[in-house]
N, C-alpha and C. Protein backbone atom coordinates (compact mmCIF):
# COMPACT_ATOMS: atom_id res chain seq x y z
N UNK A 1 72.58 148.16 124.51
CA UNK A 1 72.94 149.36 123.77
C UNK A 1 74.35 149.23 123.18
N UNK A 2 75.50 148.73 123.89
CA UNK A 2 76.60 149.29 123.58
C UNK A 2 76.46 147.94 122.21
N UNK A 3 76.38 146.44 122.48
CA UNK A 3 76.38 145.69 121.08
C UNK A 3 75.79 145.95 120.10
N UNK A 4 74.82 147.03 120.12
CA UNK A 4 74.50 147.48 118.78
C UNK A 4 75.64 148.99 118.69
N UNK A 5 76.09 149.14 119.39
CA UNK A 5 76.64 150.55 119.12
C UNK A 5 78.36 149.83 118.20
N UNK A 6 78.44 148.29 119.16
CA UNK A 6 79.76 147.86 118.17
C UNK A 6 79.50 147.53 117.13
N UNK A 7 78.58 146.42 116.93
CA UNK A 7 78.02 146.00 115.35
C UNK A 7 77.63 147.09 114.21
N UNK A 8 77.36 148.34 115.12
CA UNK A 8 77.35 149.42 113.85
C UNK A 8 78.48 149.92 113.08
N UNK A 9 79.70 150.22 114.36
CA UNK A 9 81.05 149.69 113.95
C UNK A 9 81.70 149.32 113.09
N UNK A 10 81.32 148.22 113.41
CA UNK A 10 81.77 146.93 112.54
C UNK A 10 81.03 147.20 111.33
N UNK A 11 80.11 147.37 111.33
CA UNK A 11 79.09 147.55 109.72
C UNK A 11 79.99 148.09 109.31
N UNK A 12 80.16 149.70 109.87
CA UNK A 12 80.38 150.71 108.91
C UNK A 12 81.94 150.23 108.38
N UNK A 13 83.18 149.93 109.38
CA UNK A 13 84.03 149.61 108.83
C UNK A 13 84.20 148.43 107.46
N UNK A 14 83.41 147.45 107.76
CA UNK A 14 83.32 146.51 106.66
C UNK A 14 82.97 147.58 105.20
N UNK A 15 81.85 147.69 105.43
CA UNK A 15 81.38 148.40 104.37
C UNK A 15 82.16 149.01 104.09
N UNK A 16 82.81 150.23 104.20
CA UNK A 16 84.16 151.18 103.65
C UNK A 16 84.64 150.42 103.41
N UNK A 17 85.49 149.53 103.90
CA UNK A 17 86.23 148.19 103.43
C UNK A 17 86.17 147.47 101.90
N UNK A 18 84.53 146.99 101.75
CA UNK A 18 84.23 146.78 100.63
C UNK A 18 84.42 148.04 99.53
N UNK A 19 84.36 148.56 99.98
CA UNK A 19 84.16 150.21 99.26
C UNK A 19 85.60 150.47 98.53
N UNK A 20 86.43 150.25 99.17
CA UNK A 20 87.87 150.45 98.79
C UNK A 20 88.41 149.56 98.51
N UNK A 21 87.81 148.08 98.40
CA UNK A 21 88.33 146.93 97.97
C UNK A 21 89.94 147.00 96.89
N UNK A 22 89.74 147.46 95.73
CA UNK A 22 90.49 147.07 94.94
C UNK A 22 91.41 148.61 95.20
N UNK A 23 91.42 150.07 95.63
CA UNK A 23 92.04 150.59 95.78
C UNK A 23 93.45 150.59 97.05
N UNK A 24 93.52 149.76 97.76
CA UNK A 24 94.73 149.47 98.58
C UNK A 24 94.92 147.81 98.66
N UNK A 25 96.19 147.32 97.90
CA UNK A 25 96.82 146.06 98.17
C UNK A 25 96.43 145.33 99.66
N UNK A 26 96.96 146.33 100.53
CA UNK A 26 96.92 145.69 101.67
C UNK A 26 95.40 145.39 102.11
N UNK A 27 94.22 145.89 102.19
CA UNK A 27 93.14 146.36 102.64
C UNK A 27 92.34 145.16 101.99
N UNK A 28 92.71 144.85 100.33
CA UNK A 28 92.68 143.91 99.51
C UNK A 28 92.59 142.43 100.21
N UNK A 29 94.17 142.55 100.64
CA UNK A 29 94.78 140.84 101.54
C UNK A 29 93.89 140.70 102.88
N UNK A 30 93.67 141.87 103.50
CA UNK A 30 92.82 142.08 104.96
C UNK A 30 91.36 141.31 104.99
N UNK A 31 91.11 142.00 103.93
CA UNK A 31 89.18 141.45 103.02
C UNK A 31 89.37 139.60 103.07
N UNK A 32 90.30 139.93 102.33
CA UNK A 32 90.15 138.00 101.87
C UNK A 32 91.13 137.43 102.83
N UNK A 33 91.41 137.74 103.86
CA UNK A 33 92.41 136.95 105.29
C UNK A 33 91.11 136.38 106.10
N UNK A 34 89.84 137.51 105.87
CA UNK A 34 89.13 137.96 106.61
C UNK A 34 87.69 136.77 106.16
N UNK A 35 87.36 136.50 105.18
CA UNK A 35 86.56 135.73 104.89
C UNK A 35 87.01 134.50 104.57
N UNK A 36 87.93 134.42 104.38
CA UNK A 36 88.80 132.95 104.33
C UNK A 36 88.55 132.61 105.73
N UNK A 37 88.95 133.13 106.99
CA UNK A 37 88.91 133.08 108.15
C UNK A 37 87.76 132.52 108.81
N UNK A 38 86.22 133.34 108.45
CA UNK A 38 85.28 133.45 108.84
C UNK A 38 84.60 132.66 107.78
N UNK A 39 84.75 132.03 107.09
CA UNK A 39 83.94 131.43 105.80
C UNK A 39 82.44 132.54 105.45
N UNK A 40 82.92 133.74 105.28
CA UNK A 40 81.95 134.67 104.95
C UNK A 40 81.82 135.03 103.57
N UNK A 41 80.94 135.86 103.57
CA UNK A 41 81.03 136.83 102.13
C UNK A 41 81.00 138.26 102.01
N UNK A 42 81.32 139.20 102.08
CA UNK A 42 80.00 140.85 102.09
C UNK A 42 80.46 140.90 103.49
N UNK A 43 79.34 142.07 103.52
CA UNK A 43 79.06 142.76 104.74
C UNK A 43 77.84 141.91 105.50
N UNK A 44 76.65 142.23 105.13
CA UNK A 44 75.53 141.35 105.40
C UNK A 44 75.08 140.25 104.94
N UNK A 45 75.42 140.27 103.34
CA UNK A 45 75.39 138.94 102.55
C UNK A 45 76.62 139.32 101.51
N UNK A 46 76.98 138.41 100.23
CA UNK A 46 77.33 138.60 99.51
C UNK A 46 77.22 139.79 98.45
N UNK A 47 75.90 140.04 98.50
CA UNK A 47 75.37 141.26 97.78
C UNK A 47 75.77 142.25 98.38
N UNK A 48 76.14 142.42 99.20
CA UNK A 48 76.92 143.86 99.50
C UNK A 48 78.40 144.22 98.65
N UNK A 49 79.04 142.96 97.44
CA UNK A 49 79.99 143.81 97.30
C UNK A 49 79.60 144.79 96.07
N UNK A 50 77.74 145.01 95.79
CA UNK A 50 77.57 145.64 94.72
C UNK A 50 78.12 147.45 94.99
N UNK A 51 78.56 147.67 96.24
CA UNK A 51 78.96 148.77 97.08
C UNK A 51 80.26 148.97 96.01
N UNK A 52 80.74 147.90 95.64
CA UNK A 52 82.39 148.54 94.99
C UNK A 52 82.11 149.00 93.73
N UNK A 53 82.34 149.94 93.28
CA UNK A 53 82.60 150.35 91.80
C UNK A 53 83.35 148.74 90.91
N UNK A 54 84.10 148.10 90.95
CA UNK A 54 84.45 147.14 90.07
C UNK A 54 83.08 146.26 90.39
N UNK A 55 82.74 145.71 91.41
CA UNK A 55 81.51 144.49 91.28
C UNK A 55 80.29 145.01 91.50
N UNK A 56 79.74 146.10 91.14
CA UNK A 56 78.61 146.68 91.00
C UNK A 56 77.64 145.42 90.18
N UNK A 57 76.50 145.68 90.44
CA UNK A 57 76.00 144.83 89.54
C UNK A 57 74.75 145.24 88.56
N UNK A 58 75.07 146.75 88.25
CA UNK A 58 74.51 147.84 87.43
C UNK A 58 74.99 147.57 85.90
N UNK A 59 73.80 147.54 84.87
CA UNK A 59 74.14 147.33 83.51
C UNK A 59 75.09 148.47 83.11
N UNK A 60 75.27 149.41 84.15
CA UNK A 60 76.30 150.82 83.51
C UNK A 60 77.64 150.51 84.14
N UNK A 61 77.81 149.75 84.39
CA UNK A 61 79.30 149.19 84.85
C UNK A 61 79.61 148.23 84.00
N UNK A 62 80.74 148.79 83.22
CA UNK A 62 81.38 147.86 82.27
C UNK A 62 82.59 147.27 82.86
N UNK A 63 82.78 146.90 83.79
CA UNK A 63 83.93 146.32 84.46
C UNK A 63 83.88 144.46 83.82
N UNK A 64 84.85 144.07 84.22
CA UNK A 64 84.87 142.52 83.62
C UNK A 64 84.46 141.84 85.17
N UNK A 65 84.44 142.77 86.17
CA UNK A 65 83.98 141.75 87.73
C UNK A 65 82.76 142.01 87.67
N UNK A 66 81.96 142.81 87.41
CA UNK A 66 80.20 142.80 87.04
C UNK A 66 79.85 141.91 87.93
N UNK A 67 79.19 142.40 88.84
CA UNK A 67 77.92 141.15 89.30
C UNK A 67 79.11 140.14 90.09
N UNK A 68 80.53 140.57 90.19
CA UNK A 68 80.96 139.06 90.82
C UNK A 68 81.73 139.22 92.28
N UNK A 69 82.11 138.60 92.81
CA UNK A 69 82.69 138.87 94.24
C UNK A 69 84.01 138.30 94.20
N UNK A 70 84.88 138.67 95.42
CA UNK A 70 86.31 138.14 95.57
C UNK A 70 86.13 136.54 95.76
N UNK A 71 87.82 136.45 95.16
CA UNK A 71 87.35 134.84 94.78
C UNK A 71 87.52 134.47 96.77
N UNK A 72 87.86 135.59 97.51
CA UNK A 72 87.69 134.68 98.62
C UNK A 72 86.28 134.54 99.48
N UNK A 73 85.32 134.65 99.16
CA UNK A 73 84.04 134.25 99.15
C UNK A 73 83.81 132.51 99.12
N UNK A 74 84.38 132.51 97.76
CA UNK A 74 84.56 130.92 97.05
C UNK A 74 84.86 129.97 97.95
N UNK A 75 84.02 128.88 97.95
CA UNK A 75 83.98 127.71 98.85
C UNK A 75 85.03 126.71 97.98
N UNK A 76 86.22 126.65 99.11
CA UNK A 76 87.44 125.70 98.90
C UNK A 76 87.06 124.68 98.24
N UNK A 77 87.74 124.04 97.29
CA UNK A 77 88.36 122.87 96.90
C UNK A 77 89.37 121.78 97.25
N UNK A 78 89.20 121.11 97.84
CA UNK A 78 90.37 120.83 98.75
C UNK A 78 91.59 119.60 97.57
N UNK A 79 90.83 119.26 96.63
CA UNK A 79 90.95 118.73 95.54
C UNK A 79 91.80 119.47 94.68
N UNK A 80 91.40 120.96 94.79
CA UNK A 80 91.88 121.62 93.38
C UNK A 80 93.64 122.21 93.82
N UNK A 81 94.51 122.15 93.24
CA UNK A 81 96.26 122.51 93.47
C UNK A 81 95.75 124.17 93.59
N UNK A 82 95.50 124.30 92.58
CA UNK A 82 95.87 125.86 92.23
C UNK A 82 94.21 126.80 92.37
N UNK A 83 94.00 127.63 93.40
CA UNK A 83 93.13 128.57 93.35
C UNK A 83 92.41 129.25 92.15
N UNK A 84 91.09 129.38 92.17
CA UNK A 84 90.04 129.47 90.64
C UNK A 84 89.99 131.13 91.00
N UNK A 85 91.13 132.10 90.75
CA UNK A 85 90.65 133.34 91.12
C UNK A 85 89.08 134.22 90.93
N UNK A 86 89.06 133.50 89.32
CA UNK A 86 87.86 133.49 88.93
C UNK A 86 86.23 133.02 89.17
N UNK A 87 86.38 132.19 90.27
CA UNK A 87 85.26 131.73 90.83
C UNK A 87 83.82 132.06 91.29
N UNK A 88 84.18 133.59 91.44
CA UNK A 88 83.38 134.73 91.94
C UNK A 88 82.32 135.06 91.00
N UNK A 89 82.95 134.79 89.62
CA UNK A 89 82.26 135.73 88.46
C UNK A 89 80.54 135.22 88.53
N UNK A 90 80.13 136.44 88.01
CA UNK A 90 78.73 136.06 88.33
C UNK A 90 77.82 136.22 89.32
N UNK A 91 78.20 136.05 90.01
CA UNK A 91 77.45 134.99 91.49
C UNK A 91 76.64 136.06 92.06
N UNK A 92 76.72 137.60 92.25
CA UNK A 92 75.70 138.41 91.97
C UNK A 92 73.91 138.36 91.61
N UNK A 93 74.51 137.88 90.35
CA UNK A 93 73.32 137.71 89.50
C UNK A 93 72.31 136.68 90.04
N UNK A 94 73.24 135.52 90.76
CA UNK A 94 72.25 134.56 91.34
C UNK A 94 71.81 134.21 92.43
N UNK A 95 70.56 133.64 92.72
CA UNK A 95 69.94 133.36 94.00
C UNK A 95 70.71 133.35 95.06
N UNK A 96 70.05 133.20 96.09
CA UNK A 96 71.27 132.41 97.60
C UNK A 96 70.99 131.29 97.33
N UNK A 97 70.32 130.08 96.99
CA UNK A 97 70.42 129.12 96.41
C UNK A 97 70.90 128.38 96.05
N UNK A 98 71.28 129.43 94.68
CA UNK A 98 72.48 129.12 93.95
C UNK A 98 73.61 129.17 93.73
N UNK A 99 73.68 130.56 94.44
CA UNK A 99 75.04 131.21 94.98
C UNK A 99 75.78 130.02 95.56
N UNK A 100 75.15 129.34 97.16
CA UNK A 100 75.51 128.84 98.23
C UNK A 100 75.90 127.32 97.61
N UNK A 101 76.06 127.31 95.97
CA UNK A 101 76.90 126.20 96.18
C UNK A 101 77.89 126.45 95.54
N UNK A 102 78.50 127.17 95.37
CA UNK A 102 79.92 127.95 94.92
C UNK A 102 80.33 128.98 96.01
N UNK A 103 79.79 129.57 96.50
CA UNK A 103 79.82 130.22 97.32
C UNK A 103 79.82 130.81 98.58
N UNK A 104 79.88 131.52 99.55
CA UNK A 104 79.83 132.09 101.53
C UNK A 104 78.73 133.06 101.12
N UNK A 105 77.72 132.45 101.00
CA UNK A 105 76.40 133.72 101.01
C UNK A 105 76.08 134.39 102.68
N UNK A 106 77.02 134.18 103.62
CA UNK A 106 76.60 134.79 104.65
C UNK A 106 77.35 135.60 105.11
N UNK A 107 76.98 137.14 105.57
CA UNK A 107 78.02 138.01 105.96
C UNK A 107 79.06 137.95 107.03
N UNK A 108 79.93 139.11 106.99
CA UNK A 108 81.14 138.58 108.00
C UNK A 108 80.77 139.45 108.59
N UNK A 109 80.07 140.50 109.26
CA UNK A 109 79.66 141.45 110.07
C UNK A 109 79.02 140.40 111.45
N UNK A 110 78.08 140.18 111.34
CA UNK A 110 77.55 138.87 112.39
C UNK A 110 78.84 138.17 112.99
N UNK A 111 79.53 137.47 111.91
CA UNK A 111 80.78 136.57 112.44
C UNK A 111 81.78 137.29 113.55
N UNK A 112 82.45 138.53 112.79
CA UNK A 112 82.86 139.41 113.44
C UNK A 112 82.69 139.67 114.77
N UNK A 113 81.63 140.61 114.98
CA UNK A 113 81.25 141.07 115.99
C UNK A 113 81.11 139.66 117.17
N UNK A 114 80.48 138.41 116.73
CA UNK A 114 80.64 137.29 117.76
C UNK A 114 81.92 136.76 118.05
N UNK A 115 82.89 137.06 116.96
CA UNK A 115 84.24 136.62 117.11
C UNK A 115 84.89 137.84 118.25
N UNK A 116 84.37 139.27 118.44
CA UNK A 116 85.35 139.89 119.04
C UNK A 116 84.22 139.42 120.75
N UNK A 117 83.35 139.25 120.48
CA UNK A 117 82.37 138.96 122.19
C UNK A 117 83.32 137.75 122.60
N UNK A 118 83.66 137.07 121.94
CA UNK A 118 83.76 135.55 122.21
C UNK A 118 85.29 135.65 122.82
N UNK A 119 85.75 136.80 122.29
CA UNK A 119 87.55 136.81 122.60
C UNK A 119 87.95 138.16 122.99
N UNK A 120 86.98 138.23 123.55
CA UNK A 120 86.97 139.56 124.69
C UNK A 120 88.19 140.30 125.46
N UNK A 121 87.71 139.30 126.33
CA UNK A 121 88.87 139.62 127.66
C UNK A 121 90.36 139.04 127.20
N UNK A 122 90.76 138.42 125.86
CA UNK A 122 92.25 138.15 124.97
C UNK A 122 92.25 139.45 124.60
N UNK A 123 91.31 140.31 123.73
CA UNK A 123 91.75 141.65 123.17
C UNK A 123 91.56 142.61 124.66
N UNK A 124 91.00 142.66 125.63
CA UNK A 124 91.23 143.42 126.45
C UNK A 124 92.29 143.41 126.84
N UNK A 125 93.21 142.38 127.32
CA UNK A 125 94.41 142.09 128.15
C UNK A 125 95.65 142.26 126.60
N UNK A 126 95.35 142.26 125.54
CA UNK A 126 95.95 143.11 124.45
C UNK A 126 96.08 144.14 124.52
N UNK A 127 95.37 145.10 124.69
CA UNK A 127 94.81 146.12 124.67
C UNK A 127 95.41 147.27 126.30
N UNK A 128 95.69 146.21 127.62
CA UNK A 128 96.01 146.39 128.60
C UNK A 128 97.53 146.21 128.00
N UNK A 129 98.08 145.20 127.91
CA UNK A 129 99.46 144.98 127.94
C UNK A 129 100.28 146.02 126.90
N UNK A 130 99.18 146.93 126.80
CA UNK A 130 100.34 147.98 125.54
C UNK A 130 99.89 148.93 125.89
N UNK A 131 98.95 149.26 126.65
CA UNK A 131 98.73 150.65 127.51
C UNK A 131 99.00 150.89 128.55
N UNK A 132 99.75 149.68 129.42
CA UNK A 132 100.51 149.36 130.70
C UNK A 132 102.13 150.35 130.40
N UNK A 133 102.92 149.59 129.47
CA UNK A 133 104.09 150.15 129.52
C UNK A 133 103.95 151.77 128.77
N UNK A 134 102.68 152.25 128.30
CA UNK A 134 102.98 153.69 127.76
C UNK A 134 102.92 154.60 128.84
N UNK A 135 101.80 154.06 129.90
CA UNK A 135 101.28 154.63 130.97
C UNK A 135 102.79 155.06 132.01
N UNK A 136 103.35 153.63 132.17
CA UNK A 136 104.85 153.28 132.80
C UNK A 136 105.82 154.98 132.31
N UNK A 137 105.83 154.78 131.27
CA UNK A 137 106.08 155.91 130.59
C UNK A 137 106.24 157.11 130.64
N UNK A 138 104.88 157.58 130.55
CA UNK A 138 104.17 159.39 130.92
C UNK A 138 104.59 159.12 132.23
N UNK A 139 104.52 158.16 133.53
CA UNK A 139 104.62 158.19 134.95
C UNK A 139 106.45 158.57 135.03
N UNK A 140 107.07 157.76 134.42
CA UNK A 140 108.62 158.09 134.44
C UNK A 140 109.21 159.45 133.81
N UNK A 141 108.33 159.80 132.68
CA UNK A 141 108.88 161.33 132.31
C UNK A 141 108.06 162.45 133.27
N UNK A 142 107.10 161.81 133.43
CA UNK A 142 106.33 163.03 134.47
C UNK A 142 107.45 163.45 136.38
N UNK A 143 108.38 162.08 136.75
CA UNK A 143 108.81 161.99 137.77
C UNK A 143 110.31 162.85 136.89
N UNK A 144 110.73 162.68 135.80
CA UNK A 144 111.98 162.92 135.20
C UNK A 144 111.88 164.90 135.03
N UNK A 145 110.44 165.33 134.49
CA UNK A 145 110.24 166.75 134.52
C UNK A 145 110.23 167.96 135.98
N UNK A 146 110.30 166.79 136.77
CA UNK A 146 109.47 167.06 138.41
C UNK A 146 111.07 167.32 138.75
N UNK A 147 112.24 166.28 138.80
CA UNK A 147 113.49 166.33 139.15
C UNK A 147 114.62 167.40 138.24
N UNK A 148 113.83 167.74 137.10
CA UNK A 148 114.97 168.58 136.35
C UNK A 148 113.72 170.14 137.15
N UNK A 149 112.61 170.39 137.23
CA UNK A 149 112.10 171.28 137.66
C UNK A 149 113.23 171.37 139.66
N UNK A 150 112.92 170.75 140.55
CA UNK A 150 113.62 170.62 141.08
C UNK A 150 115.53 171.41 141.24
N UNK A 151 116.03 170.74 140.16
CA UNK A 151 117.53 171.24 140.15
C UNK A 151 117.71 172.38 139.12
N UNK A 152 116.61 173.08 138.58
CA UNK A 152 116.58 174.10 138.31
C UNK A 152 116.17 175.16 139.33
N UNK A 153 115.69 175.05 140.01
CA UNK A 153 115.21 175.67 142.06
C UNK A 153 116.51 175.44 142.23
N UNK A 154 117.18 174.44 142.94
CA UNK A 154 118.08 174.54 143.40
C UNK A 154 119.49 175.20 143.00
N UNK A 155 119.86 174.99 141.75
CA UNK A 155 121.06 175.81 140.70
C UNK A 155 120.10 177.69 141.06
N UNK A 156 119.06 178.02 141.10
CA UNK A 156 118.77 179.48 141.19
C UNK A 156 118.87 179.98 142.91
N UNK A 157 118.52 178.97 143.48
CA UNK A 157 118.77 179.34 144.86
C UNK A 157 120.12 179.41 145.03
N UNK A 158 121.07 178.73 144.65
CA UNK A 158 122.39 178.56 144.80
C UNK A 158 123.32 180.09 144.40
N UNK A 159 122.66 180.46 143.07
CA UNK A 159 122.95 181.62 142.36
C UNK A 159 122.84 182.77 143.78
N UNK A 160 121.71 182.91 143.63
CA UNK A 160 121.20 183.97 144.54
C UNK A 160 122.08 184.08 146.27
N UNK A 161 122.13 183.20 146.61
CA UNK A 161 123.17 182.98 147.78
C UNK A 161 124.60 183.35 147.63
N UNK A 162 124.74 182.65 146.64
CA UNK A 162 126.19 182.72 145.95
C UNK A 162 126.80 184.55 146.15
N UNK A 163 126.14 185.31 146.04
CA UNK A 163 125.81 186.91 145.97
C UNK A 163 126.00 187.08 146.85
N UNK A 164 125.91 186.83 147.97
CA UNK A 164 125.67 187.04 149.31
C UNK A 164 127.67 187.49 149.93
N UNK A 165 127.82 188.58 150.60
CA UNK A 165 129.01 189.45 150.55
C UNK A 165 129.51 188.60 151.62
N UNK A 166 128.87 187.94 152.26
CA UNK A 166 128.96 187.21 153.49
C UNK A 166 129.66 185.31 153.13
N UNK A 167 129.42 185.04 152.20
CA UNK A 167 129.65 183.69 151.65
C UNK A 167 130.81 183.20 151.94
């Protein structure tokens, strides 16, 4: 239950992801850190980036990316100096076939989700080591509220005595 409850997750975030592609810089660099990484494409395949308004691959989208994907999809050159930003164009339109020799026709959702099983207990003990010292934290202001509660009792008891005709 719960690995399909992460992989849905993961879907949905990718997908929004694709979705907002070209509207945040950063989110932009994240996408293509992300399939560079994973030698992926898309969400499920490549054809998922028809999800973005720029690479739709609808004759009513007049965009100049039509039908094409980020050039980080694009299968390296190890030959070439300078990156073919353009590499992408198209590739929509064609088979997996054909795609897959220019191209990462396989999604990064699958990759993903085996990449976070596989490195588990590294993001748990991540995940521990920064909820350790917050915890440390709430425990030290919770002992710090307890001692000013404390010498506020004591400064009122003091008062009240203090009164006393007898002192």
């Amino acid at each position: 239950m719960f690995p399909l409850q992460a992989r849905g997750k993961v879907s949905e975030i990718i997908n929004g992801a694709i979705m907002h592609y070209r509207d945040d810089l950063d989110l932009q660099n994240l996408i293509d850190f992300g399939q560079k990484e994973f030698s992926c494409c898309g969400g499920v395949s490549y054809k998922d980036w028809s999800q973005n308004m720029y690479f739709n691959c609808t004759a009513a989208n007049p965009s100049r990316e039509r039908c094409s994907v980020p050039f980080s999809c694009c299968l390296q050159d190890t030959r070439e100096a300078v990156i073919n930003t353009m590499c992408g164009q198209g590739m929509q339109a064609m088979s997996y076939l054909e795609a897959s020799a220019f191209i990462y026709t396989n999604g990064c959702i699958d990759k993903l989700v085996n990449w976070i099983h596989s490195n588990l207990f590294l993001l748990g003990g991540i995940a521990l080591g920064l909820a350790v010292p917050q915890l440390v934290g709430i425990l030290l202001a919770q002992i710090l509220i307890n001692q000013i509660r404390d010498q506020i009792k004591l400064q009122l008891y003091n008062q009240q005595h203090r009164a006393d005709p007898w002192y």
